[in-house]
Protein backbone atom coordinates (compact mmCIF):
# COMPACT_ATOMS: atom_id res chain seq x y z
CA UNK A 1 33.83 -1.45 -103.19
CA UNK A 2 31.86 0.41 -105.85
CA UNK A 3 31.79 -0.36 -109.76
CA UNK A 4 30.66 2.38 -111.27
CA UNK A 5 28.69 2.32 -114.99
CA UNK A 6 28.51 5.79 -116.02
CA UNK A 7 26.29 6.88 -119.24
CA UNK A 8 25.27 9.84 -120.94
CA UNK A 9 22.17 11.16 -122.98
CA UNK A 10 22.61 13.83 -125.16
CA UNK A 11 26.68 13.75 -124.03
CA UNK A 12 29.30 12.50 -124.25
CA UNK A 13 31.01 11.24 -121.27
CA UNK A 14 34.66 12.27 -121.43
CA UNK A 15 37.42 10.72 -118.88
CA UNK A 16 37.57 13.66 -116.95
CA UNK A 17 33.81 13.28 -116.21
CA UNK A 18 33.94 10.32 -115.25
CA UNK A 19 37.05 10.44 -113.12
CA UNK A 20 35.41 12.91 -111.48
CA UNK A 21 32.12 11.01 -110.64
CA UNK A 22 34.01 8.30 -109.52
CA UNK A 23 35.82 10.62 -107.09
CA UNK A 24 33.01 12.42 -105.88
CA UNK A 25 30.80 8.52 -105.44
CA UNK A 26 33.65 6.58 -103.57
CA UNK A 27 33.58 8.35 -100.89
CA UNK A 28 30.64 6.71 -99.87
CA UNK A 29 32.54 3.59 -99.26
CA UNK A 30 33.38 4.56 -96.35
CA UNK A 31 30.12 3.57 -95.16
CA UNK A 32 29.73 0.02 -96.94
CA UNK A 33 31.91 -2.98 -95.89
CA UNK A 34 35.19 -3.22 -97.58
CA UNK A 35 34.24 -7.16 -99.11
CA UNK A 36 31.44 -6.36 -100.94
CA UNK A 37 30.88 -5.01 -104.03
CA UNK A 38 28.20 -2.41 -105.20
CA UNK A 39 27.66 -1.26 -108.73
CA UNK A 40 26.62 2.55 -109.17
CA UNK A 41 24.15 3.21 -112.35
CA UNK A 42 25.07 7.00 -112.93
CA UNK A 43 23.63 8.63 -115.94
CA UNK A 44 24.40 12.06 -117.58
CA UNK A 45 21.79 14.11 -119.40
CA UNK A 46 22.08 17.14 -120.97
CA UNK A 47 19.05 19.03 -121.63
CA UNK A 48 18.67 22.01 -124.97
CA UNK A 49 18.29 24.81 -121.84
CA UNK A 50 22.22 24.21 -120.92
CA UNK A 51 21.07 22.13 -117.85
CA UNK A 52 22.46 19.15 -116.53
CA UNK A 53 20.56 16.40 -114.53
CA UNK A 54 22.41 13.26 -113.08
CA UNK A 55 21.11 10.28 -111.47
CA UNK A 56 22.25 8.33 -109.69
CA UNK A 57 20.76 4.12 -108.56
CA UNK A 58 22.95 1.80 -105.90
CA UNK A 59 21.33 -0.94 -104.67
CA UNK A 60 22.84 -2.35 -101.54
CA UNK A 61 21.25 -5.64 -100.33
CA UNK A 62 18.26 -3.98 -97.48
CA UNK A 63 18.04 -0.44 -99.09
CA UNK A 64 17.89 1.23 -102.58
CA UNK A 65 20.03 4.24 -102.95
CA UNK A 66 18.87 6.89 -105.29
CA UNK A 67 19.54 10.87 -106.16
CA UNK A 68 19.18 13.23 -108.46
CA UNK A 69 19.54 17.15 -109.13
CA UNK A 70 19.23 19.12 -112.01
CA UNK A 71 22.10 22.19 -112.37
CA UNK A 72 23.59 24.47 -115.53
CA UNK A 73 27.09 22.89 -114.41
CA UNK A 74 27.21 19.10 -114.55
CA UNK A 75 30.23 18.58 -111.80
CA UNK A 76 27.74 20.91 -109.19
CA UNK A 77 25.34 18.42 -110.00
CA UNK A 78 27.98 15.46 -109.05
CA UNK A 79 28.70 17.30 -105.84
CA UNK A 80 24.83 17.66 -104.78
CA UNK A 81 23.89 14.01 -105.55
CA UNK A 82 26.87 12.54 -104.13
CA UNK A 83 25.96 14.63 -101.10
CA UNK A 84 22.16 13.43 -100.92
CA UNK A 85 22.81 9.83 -101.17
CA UNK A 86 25.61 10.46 -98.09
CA UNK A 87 22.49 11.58 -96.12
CA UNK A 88 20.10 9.01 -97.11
CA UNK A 89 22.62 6.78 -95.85
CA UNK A 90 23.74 8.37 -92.53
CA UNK A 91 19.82 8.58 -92.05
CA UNK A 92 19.40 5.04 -92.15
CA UNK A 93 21.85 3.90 -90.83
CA UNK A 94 21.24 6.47 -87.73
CA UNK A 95 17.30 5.13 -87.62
CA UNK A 96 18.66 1.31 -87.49
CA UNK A 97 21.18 2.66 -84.73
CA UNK A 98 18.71 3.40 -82.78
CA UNK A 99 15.54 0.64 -83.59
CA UNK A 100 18.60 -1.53 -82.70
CA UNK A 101 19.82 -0.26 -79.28
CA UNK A 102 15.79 0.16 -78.31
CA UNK A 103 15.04 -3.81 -79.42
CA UNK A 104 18.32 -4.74 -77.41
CA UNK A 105 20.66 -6.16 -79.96
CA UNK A 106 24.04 -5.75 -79.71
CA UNK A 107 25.04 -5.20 -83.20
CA UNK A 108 23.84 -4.64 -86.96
CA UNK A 109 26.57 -6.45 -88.77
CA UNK A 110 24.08 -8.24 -90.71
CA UNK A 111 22.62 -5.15 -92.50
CA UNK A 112 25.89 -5.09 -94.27
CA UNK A 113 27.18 -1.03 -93.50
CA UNK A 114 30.75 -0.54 -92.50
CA UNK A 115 31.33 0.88 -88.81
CA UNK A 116 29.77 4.29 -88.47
CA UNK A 117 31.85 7.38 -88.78
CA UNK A 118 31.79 10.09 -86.53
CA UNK A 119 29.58 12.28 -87.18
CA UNK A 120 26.86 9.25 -86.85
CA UNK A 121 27.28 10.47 -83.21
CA UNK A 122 26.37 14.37 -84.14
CA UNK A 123 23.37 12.91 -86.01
CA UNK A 124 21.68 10.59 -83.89
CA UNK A 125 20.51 13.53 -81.44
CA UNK A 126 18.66 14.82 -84.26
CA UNK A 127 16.85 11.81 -84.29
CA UNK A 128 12.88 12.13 -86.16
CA UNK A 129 11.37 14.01 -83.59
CA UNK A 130 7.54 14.73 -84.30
CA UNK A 131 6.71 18.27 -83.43
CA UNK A 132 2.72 18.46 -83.91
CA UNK A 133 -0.04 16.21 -84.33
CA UNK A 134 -3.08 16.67 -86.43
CA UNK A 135 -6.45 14.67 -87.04
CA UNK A 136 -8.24 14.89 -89.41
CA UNK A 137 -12.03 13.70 -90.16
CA UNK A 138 -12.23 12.18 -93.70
CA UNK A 139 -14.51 13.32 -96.06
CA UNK A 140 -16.25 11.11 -98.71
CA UNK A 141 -14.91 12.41 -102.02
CA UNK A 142 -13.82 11.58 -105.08
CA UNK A 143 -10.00 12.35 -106.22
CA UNK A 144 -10.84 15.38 -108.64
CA UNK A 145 -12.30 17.22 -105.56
CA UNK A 146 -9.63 16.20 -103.30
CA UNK A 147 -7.32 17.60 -105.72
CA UNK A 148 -9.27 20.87 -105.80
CA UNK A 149 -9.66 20.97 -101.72
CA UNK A 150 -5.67 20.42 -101.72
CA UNK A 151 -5.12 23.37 -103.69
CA UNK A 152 -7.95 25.71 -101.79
CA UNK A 153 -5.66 25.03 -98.68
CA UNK A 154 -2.63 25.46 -100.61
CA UNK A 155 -1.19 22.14 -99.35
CA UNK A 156 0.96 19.44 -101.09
CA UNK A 157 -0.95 16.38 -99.94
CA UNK A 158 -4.60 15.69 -99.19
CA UNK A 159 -5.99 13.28 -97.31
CA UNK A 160 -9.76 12.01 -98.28
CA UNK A 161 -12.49 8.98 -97.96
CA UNK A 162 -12.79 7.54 -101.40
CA UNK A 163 -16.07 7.38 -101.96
CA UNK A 164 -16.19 4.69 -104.46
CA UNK A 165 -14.26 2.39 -102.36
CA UNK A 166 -14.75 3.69 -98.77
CA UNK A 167 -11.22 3.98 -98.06
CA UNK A 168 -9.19 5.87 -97.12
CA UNK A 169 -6.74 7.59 -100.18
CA UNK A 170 -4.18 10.76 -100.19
CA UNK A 171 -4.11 12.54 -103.48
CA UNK A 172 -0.51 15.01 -103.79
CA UNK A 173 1.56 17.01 -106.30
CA UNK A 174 4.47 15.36 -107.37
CA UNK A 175 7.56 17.38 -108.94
CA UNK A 176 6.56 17.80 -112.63
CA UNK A 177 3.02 19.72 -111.58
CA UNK A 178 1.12 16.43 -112.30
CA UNK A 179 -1.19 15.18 -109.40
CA UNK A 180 -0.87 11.46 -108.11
CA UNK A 181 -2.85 8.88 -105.95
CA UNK A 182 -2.41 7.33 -103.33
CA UNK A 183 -5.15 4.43 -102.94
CA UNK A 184 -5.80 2.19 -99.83
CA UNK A 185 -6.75 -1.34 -99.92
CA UNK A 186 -9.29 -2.41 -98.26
């Protein structure tokens, strides 16, 4: 069963709103066992531009369940997130399907998911399948000329030798047009 704990910034969250939320979110308790009890942290923000972002956090006990999308209506952003976080869990639940059946067991009870719905079925033939395979050599750098190699090839990630540290490191654009690194340990 889901609790929701809806709150807004920069709104106010009217009943409607959040009867709505609440509608769109419990359908995904069709895929969590009917005993337990989940809490869903949605917030509302409302942005100067007229947009609309919503977020939404569940954690269930082996996997974190987050989404977000940013819309000019809020209730299309409701439908979109409430539709990612549907995926992200017929996705896992599809890839522990199938690490399951491969390792032998004979159930997943434990992981805590209701039984699977239908279209479970449709999905596990579209299992990860990995279509090309590249190496690469790794070049010593340091993360400033990663960063400018990434963008000569026009890429989203880049992969690179640190060399400070010798290891390996992946330097990528995240969503807001910053850069980010990924460091190794060695």
């Amino acid at each position: 069963m889901l609790e929701f704990k809806v709150r807004g910034e920069n709104i106010e969250v009217t009943d409607a709103m959040t009867d709505y939320i609440e509608k769109r979110l419990s359908r995904l308790e069709r895929y969590l066992n009917d005993d337990a009890k989940y809490v869903a942290h949605v917030n509302v923000r409302s942005y100067k531009e007229g947009t609309f972002k919503t977020e939404v956090t569940i954690q269930l006990p082996y996997l974190l369940l987050r989404a977000e999308d940013t819309q000019a209506d809020m209730y299309q952003t409701v439908d979109f997130v409430s539709e990612k976080l549907e995926r992200q869990i017929r996705k896992y639940k599809t890839k522990v399907n199938r690490k399951s059946r491969e390792k032998g067991y004979k159930g997943i009870e434990e992981l805590d998911f209701a039984a699977a719905p239908e279209e479970l079925e449709a999905e596990e033939s579209e299992a990860l399948d990995i279509v090309r395979t590249k190496h690469v050599a790794l070049k010593p750098m340091d993360a400033e000329e990663a960063v400018l190699q990434m963008e000569l090839l026009g890429h989203e990630f880049f992969i690179f030798q640190d060399a400070e540290t010798d290891t390996a490191a992946v330097v990528y654009k995240r969503r807001d047009g910053k850069y980010a690194l990924l460091d190794t340990e060695a």
